[in-house]
PDB file of N, CA and C in Angstrom:
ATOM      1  N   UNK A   1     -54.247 -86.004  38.833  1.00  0.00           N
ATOM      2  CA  UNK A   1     -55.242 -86.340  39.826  1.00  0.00           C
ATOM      3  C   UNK A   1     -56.651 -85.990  39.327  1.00  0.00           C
ATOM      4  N   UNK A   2     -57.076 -85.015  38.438  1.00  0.00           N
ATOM      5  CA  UNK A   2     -58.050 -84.478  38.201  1.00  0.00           C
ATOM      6  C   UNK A   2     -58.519 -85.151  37.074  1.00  0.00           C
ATOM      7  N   UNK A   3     -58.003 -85.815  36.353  1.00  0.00           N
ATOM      8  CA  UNK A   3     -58.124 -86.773  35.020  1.00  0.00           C
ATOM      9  C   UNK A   3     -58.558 -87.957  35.454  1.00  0.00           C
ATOM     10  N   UNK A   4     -57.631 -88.599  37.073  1.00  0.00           N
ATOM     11  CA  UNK A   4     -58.521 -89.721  37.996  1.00  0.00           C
ATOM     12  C   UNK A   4     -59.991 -89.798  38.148  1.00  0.00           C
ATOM     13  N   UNK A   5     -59.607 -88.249  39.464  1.00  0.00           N
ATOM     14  CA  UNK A   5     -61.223 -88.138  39.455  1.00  0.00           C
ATOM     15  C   UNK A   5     -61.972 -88.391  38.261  1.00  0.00           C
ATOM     16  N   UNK A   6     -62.153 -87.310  36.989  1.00  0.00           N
ATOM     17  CA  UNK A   6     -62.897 -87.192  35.964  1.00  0.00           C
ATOM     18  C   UNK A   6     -63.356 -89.093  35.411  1.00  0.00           C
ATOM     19  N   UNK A   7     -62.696 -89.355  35.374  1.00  0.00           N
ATOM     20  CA  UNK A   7     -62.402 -91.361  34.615  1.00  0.00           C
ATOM     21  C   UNK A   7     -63.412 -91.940  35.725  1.00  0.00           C
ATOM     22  N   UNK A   8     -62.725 -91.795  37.109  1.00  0.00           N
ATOM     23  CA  UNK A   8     -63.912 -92.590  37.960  1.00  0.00           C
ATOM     24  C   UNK A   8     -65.288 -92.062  38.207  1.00  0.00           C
ATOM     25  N   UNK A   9     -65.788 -90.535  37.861  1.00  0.00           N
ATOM     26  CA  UNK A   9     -67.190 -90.196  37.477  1.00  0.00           C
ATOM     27  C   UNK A   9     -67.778 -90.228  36.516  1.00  0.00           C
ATOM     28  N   UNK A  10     -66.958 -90.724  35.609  1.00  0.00           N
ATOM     29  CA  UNK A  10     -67.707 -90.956  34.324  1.00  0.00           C
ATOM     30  C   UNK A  10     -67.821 -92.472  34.219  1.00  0.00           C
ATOM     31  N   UNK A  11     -67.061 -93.534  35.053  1.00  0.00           N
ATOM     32  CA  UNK A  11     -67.373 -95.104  35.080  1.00  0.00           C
ATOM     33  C   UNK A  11     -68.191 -95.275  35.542  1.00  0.00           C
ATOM     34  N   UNK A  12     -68.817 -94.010  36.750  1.00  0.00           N
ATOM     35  CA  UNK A  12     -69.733 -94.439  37.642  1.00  0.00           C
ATOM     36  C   UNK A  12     -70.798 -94.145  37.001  1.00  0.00           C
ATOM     37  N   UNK A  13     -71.118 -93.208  36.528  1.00  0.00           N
ATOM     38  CA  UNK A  13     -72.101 -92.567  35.588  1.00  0.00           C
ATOM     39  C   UNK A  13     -72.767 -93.620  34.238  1.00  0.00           C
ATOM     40  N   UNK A  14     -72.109 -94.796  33.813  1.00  0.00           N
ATOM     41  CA  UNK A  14     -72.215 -95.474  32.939  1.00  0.00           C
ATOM     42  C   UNK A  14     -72.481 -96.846  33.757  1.00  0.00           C
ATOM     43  N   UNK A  15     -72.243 -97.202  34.907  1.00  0.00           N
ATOM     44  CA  UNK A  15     -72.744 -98.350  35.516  1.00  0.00           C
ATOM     45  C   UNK A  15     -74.121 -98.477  35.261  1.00  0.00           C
ATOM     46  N   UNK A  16     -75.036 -97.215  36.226  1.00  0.00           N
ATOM     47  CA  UNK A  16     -76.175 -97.609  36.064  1.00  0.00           C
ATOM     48  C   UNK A  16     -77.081 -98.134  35.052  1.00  0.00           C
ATOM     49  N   UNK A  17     -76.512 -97.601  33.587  1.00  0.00           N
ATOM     50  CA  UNK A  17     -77.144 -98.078  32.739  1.00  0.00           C
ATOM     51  C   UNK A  17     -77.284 -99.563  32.305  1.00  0.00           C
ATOM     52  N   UNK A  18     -75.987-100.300  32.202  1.00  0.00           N
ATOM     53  CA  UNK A  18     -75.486-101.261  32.054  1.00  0.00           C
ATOM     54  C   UNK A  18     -76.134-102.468  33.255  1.00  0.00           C
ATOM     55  N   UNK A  19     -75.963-101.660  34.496  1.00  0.00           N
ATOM     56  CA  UNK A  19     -76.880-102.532  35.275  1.00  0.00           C
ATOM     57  C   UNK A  19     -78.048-102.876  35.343  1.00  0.00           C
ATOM     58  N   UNK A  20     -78.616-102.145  34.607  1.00  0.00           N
ATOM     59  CA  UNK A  20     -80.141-101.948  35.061  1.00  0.00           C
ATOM     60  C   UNK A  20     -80.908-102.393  33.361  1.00  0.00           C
ATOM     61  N   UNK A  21     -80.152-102.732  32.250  1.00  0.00           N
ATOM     62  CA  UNK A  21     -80.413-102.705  31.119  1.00  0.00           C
ATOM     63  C   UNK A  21     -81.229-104.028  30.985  1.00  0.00           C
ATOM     64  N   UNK A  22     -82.229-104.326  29.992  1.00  0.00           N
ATOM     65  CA  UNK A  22     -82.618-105.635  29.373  1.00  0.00           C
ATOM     66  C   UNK A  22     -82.577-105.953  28.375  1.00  0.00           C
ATOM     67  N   UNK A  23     -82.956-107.380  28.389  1.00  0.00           N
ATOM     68  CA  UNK A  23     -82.303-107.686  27.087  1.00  0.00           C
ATOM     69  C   UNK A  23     -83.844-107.220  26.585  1.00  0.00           C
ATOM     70  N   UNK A  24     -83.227-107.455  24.945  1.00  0.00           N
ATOM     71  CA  UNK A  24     -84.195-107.116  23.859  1.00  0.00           C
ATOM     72  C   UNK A  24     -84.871-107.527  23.245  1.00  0.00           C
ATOM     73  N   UNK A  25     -85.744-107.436  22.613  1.00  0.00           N
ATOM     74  CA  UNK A  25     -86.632-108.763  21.667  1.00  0.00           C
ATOM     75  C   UNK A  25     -85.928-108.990  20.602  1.00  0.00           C
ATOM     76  N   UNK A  26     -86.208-109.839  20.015  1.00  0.00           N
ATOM     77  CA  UNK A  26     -85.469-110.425  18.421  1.00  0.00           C
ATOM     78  C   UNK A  26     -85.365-109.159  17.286  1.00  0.00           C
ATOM     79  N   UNK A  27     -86.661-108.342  17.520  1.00  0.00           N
ATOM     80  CA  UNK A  27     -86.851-107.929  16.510  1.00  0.00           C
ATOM     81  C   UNK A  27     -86.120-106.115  16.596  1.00  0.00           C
ATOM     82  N   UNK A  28     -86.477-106.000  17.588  1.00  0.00           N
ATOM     83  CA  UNK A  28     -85.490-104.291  18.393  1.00  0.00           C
ATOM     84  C   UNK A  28     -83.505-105.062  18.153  1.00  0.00           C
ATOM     85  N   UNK A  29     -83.190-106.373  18.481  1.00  0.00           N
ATOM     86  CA  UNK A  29     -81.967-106.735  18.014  1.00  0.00           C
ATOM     87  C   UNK A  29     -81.283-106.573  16.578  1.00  0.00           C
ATOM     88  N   UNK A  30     -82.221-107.146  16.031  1.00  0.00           N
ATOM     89  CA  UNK A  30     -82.428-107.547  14.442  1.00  0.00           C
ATOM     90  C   UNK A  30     -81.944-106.079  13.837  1.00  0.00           C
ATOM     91  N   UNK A  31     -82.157-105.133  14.131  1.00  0.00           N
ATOM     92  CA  UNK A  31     -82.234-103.595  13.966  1.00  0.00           C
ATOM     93  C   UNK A  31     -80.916-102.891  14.585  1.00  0.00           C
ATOM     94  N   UNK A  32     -80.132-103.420  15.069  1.00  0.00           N
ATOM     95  CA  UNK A  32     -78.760-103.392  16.262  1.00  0.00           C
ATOM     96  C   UNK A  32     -79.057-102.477  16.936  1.00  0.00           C
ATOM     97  N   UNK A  33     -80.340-102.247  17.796  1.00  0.00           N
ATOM     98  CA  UNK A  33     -80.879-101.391  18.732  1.00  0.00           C
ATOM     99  C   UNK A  33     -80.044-102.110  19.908  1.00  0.00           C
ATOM    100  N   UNK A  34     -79.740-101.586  20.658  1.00  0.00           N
ATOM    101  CA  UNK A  34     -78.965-101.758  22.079  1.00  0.00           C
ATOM    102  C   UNK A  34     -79.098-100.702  23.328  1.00  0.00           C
ATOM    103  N   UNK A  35     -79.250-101.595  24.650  1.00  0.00           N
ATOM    104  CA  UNK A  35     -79.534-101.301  25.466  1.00  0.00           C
ATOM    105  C   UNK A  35     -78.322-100.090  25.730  1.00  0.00           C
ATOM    106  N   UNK A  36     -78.880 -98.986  26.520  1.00  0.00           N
ATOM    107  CA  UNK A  36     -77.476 -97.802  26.023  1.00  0.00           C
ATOM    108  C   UNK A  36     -77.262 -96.752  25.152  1.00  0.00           C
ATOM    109  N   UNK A  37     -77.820 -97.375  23.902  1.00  0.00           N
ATOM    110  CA  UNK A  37     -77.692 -96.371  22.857  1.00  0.00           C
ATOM    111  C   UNK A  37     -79.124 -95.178  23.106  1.00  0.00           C
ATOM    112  N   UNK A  38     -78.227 -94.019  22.465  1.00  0.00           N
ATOM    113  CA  UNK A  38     -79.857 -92.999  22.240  1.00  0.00           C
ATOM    114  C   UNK A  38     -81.128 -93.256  21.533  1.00  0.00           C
ATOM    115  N   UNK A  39     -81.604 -92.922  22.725  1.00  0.00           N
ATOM    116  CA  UNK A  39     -83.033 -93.205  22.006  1.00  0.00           C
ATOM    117  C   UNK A  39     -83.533 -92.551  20.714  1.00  0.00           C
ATOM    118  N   UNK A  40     -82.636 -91.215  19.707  1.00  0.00           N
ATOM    119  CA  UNK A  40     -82.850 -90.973  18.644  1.00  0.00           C
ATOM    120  C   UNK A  40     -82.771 -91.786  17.693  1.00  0.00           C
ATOM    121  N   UNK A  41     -81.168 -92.167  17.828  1.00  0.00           N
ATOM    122  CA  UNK A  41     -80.874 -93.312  17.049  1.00  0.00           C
ATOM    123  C   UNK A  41     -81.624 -94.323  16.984  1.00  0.00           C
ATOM    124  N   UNK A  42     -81.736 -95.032  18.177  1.00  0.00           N
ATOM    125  CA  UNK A  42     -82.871 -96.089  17.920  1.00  0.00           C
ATOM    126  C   UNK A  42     -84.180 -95.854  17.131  1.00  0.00           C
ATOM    127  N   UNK A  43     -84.488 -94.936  17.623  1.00  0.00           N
ATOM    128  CA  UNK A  43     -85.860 -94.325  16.920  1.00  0.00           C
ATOM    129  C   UNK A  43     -85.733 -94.245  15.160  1.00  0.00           C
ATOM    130  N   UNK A  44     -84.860 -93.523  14.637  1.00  0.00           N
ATOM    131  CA  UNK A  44     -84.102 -93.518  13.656  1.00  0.00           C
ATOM    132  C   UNK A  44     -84.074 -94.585  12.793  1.00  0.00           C
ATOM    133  N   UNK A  45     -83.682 -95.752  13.589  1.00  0.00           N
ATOM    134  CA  UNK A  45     -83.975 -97.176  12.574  1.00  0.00           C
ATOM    135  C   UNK A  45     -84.914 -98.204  12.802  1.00  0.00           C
ATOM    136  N   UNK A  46     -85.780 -97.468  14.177  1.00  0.00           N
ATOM    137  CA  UNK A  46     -87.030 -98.181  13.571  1.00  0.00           C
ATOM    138  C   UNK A  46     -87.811 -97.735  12.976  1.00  0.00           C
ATOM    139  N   UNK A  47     -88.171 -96.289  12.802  1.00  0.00           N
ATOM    140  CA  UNK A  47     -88.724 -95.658  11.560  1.00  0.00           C
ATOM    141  C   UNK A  47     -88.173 -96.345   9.843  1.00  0.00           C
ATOM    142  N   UNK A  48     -87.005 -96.143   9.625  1.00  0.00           N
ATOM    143  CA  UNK A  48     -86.333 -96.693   8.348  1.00  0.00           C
ATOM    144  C   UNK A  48     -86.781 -98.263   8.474  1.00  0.00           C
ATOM    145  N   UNK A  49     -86.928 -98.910   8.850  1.00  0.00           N
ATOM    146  CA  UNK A  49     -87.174-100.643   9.136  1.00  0.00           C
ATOM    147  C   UNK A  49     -88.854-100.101   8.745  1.00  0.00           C
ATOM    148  N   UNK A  50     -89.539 -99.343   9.169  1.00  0.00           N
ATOM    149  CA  UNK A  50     -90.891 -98.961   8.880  1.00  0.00           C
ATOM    150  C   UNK A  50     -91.900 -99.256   9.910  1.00  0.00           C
ATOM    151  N   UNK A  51     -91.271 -99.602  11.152  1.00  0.00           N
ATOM    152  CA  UNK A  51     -92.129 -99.396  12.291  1.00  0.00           C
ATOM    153  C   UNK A  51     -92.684 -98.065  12.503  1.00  0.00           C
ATOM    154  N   UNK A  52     -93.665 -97.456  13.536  1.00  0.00           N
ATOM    155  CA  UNK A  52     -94.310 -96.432  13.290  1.00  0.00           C
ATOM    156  C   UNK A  52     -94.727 -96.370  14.973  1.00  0.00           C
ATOM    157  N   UNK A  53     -94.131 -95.338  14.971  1.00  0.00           N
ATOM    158  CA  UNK A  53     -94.365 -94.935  17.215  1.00  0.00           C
ATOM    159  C   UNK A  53     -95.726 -94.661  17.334  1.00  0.00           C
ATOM    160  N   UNK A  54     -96.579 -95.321  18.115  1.00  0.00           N
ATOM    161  CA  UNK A  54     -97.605 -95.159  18.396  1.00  0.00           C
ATOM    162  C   UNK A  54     -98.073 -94.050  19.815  1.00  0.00           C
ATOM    163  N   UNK A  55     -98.684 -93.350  20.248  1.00  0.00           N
ATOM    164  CA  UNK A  55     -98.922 -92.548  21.232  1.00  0.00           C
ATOM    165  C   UNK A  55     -99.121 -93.322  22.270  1.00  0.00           C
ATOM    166  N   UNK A  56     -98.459 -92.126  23.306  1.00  0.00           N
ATOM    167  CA  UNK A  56     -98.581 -93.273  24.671  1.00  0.00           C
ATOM    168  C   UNK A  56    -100.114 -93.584  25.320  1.00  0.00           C
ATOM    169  N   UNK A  57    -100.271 -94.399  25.721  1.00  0.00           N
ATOM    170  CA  UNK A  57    -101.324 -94.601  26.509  1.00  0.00           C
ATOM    171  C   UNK A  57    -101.141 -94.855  28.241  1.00  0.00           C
ATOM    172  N   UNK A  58    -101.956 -94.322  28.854  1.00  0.00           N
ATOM    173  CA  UNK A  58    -102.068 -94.187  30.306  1.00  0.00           C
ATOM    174  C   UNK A  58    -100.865 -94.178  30.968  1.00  0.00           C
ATOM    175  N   UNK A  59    -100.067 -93.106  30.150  1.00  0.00           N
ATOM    176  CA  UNK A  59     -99.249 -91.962  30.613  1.00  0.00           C
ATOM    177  C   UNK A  59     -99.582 -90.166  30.972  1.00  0.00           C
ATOM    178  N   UNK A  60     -98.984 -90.362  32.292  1.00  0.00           N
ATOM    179  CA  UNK A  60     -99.782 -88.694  32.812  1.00  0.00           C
ATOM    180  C   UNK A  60     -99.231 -87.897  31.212  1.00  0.00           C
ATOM    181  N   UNK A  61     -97.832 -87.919  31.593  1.00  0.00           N
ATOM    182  CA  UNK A  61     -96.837 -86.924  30.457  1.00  0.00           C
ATOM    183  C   UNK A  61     -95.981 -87.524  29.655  1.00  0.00           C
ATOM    184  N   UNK A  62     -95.713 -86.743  28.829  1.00  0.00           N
ATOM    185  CA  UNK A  62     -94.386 -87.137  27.521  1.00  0.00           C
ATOM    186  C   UNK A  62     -92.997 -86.230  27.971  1.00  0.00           C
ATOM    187  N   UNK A  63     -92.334 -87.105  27.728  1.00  0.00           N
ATOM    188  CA  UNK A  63     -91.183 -86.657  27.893  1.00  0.00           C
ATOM    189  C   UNK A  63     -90.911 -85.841  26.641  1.00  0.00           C
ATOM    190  N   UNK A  64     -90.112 -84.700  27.452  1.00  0.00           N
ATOM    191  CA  UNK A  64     -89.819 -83.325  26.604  1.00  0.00           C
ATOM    192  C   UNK A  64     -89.567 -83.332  25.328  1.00  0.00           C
ATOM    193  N   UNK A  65     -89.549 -82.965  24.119  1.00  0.00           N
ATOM    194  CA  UNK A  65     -89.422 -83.271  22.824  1.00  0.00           C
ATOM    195  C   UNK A  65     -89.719 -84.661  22.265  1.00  0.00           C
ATOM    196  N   UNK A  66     -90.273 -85.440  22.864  1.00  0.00           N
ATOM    197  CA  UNK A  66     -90.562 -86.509  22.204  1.00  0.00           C
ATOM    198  C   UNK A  66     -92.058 -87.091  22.790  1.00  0.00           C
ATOM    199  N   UNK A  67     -92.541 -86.737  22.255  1.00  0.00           N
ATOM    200  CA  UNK A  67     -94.467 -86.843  22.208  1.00  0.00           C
ATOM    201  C   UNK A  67     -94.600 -87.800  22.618  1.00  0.00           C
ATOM    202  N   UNK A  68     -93.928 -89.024  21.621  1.00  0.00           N
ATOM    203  CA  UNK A  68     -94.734 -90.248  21.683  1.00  0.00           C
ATOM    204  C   UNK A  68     -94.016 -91.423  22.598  1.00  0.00           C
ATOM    205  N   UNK A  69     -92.951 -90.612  23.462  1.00  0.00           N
ATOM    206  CA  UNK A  69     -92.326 -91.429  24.610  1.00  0.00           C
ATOM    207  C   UNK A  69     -93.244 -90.982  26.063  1.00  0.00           C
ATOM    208  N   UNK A  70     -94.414 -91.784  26.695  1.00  0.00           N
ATOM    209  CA  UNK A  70     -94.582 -91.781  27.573  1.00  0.00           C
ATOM    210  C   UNK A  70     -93.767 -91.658  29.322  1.00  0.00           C
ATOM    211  N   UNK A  71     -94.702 -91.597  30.171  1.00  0.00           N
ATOM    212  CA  UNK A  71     -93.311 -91.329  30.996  1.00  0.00           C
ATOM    213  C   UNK A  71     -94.819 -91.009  32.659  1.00  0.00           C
ATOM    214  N   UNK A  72     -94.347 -91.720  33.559  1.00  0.00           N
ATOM    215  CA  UNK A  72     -95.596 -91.348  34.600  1.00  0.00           C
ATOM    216  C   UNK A  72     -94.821 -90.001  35.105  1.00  0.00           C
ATOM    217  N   UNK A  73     -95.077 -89.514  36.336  1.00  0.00           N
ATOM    218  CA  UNK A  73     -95.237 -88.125  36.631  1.00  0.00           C
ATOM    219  C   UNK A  73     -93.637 -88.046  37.301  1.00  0.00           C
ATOM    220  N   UNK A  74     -92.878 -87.085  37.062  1.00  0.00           N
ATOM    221  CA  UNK A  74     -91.853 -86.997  37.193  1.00  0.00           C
ATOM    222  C   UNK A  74     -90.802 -87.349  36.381  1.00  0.00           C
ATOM    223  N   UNK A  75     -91.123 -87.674  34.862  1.00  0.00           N
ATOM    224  CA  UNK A  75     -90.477 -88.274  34.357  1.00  0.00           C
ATOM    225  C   UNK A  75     -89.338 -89.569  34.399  1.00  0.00           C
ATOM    226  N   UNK A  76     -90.423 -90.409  35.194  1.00  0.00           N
ATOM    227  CA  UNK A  76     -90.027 -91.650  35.788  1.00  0.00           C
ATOM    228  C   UNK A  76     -90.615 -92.881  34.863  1.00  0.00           C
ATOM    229  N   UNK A  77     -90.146 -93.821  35.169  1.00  0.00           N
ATOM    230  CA  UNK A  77     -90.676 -95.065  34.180  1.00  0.00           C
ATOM    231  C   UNK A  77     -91.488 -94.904  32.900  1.00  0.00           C
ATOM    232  N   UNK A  78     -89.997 -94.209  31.776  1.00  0.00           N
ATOM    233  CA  UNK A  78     -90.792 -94.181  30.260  1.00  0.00           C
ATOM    234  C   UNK A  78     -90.596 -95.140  29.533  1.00  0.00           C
ATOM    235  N   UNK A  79     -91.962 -94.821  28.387  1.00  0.00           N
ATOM    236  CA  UNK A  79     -91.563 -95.788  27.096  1.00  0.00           C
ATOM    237  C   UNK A  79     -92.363 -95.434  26.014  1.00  0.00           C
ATOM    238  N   UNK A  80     -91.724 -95.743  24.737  1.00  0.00           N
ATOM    239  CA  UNK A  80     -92.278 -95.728  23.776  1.00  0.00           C
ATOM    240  C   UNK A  80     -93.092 -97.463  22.998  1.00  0.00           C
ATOM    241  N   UNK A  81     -93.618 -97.216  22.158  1.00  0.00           N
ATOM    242  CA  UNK A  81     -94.437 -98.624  21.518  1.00  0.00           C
ATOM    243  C   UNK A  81     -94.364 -98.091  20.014  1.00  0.00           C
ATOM    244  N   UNK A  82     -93.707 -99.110  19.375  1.00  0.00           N
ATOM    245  CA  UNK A  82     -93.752 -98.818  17.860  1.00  0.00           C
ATOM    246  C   UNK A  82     -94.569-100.574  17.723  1.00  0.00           C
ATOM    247  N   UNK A  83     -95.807-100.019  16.373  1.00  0.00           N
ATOM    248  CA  UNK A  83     -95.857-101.011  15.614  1.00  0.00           C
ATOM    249  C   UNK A  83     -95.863-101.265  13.990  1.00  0.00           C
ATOM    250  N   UNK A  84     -95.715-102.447  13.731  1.00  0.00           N
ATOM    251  CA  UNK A  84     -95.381-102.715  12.112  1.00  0.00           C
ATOM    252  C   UNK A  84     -96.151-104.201  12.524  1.00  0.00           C
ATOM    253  N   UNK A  85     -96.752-104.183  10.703  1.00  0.00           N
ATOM    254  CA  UNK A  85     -97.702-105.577  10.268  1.00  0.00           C
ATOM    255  C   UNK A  85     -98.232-106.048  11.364  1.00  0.00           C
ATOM    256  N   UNK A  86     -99.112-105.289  12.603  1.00  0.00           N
ATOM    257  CA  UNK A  86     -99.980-106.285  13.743  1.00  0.00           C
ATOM    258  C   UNK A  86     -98.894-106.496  14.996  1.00  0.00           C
ATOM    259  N   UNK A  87     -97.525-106.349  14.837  1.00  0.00           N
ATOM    260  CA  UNK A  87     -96.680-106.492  15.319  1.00  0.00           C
ATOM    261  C   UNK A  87     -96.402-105.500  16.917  1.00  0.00           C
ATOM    262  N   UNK A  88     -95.998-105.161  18.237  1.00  0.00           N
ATOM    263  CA  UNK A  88     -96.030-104.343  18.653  1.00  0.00           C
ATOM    264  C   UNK A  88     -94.723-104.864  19.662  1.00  0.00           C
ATOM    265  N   UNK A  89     -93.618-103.733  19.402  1.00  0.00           N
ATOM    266  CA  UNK A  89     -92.518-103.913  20.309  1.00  0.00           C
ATOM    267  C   UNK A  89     -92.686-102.419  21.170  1.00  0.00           C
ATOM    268  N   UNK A  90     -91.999-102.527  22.333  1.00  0.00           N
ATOM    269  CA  UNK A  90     -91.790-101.205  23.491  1.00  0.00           C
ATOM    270  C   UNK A  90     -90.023-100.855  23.865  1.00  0.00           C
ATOM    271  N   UNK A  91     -90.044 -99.685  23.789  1.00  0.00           N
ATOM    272  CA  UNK A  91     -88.792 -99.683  24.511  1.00  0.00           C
ATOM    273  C   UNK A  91     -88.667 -99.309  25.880  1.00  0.00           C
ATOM    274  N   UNK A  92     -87.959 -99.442  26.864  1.00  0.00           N
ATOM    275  CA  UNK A  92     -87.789 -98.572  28.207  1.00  0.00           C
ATOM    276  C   UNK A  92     -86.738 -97.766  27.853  1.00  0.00           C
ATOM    277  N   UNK A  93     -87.405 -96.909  28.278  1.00  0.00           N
ATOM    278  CA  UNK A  93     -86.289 -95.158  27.713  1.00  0.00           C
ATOM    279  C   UNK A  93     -85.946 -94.726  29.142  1.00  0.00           C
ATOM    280  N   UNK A  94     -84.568 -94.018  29.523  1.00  0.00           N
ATOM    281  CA  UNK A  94     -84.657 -94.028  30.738  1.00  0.00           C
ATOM    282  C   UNK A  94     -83.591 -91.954  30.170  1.00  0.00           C
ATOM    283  N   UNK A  95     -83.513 -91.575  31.213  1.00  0.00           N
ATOM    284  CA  UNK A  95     -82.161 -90.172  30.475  1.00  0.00           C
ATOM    285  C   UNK A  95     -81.005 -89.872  30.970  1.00  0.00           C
ATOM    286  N   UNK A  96     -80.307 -89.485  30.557  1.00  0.00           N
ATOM    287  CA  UNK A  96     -79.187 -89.194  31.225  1.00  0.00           C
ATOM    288  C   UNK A  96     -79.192 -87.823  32.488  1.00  0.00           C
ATOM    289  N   UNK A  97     -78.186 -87.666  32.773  1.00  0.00           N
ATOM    290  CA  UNK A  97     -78.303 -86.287  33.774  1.00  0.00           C
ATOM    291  C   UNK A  97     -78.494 -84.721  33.195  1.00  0.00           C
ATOM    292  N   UNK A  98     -78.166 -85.458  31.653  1.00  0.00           N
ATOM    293  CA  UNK A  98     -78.262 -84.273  30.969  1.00  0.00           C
ATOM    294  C   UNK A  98     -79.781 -84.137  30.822  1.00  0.00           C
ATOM    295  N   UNK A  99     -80.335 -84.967  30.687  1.00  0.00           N
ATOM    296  CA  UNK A  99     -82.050 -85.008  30.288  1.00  0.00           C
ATOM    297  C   UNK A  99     -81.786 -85.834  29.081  1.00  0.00           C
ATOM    298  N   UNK A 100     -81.253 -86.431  28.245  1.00  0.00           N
ATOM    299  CA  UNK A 100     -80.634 -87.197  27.064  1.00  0.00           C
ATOM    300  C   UNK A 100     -81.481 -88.395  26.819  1.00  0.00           C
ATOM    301  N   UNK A 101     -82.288 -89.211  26.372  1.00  0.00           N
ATOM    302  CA  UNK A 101     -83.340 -90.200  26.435  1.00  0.00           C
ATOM    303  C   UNK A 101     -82.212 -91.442  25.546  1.00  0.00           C
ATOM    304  N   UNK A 102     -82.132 -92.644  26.875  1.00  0.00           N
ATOM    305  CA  UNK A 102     -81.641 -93.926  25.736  1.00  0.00           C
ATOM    306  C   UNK A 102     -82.182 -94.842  26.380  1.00  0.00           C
ATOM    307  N   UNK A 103     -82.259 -95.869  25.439  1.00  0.00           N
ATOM    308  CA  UNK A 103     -82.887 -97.222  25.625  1.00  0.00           C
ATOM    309  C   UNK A 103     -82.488 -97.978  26.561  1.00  0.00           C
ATOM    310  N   UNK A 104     -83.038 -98.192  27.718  1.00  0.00           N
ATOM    311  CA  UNK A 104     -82.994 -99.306  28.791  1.00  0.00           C
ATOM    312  C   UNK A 104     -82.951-100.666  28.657  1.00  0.00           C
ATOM    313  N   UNK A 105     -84.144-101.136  27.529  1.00  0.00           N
ATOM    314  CA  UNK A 105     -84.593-102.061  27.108  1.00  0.00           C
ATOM    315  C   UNK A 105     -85.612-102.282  26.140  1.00  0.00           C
ATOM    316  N   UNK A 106     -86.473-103.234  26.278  1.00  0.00           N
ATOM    317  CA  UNK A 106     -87.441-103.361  25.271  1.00  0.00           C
ATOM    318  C   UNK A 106     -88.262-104.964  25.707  1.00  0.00           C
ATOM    319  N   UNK A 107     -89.322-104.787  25.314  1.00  0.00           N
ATOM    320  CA  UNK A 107     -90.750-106.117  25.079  1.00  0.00           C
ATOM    321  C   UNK A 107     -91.180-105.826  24.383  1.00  0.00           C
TER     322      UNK A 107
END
C-alpha cells in the first residue's frame, strides 16, 4: 500500500511539469535540451555548443546559486538568456520542491 501511495505522489509531482512545458526553439533542440531536464545540464551544453549566459535584466533577484537565472520576487517566473554569434535564445526555468532548477521551456 505504501509503494501505491509513494508511485501516485511521485506521478503527480511530474504532471506539472509536463503540463505546463514548451516547446523549444530549433536551436535549444538542436542541443537535446528538453523541457524537464535540469537546468545544469542544460546549461552544461550550452556552454560546450559556446553559447554564453548573459545577466538577467529587469529581474528583482537570481535564483539561489545561479546568478545569471533571473527570477521576479518570490522566486516566481525565471529565466535565463544565453547568446552566441548575435544570436539570443531564453530558457523558462521553473524548480522542483526541492528548490532543483529545470527547464520549462525556451524562445
Amino acid at each position: 500500500m505504501k509503494a501505491f501511495i509513494l508511485a501516485v505522489s511521485l506521478s503527480m509531482s511530474v504532471v506539472p511539469c509536463a503540463a505546463f512545458a514548451q516547446p523549444l526553439p530549433a536551436e535549444l533542440a538542436a542541443l537535446g535540451i528538453t523541457p524537464g531536464m535540469p537546468y545544469t545540464k542544460a546549461k552544461r551544453l550550452l556552454d560546450a555548443a559556446g553559447w554564453q549566459a548573459s545577466p538577467p535584466r529587469d529581474a528583482p533577484e537570481a535564483l539561489e546559486g545561479f546568478p545569471e537565472v533571473g527570477c521576479q520576487k518570490g522566486g516566481n517566473n525565471c529565466s535565463s538568456t544565453f547568446a552566441k554569434d548575435g544570436q539570443q535564445v531564453a530558457l523558462q526555468v521553473g524548480t522542483t520542491l526541492a528548490g532543483q532548477p529545470f527547464v520549462q521551456g525556451g524562445r
